[in-house]
Protein backbone atom coordinates (compact mmCIF):
# COMPACT_ATOMS: atom_id res chain seq x y z
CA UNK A 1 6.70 -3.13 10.31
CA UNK A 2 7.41 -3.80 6.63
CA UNK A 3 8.56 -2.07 4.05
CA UNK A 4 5.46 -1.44 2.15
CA UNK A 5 3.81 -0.25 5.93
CA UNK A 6 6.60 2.21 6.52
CA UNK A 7 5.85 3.71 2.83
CA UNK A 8 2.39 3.62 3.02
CA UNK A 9 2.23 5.30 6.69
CA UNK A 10 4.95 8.12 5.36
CA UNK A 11 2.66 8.87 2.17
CA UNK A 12 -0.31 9.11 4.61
CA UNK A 13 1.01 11.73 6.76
CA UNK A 14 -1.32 14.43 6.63
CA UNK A 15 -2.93 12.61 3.73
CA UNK A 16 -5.78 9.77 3.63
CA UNK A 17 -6.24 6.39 2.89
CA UNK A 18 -8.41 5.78 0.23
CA UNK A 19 -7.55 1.69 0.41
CA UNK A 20 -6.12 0.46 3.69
CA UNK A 21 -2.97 -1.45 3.20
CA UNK A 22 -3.96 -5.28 3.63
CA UNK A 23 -2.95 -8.86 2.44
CA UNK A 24 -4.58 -10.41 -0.20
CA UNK A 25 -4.21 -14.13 -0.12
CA UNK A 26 -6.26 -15.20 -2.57
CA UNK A 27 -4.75 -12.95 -5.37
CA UNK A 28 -2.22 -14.37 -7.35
CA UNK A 29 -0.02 -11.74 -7.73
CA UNK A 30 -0.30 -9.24 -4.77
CA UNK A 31 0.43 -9.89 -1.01
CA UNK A 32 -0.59 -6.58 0.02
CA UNK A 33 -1.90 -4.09 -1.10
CA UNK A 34 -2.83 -0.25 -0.69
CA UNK A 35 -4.18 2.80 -2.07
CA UNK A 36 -3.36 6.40 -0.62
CA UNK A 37 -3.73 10.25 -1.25
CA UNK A 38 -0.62 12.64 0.29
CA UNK A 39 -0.80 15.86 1.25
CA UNK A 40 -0.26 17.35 -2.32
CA UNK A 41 -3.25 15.30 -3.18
CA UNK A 42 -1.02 12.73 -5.72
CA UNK A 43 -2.60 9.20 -5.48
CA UNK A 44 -0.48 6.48 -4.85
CA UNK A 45 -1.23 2.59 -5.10
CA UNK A 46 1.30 0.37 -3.99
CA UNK A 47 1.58 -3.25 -4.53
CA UNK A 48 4.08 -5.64 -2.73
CA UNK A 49 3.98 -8.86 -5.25
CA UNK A 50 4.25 -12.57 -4.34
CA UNK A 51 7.49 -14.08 -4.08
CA UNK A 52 7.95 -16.38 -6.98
CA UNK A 53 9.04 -19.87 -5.68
């Protein structure tokens, strides 16, 4: 589990996923990505970038 998982499954607990973390890659800019609600009802959207070569 990655970094980005681990956050995204601690912001979910006893909150919701509005966006499902998942790779993207075909974007340019994001390898995954995901949108979630916590339990105080504060979105987050997090974004693990690309590594630049």
């Amino acid at each position: 589990m990655n970094a980005s998982s681990k956050i995204t499954t601690f912001l979910m607990f006893s909150g919701q996923a509005e966006e499902a973390i998942r790779s993207y890659a075909a974007s340019p800019v994001s390898q995954q990505f995901a949108w979630v609600q916590d339990r105080y009802g504060v979105n987050w959207q997090l974004n693990l970038p690309k590594k630049e070569n």
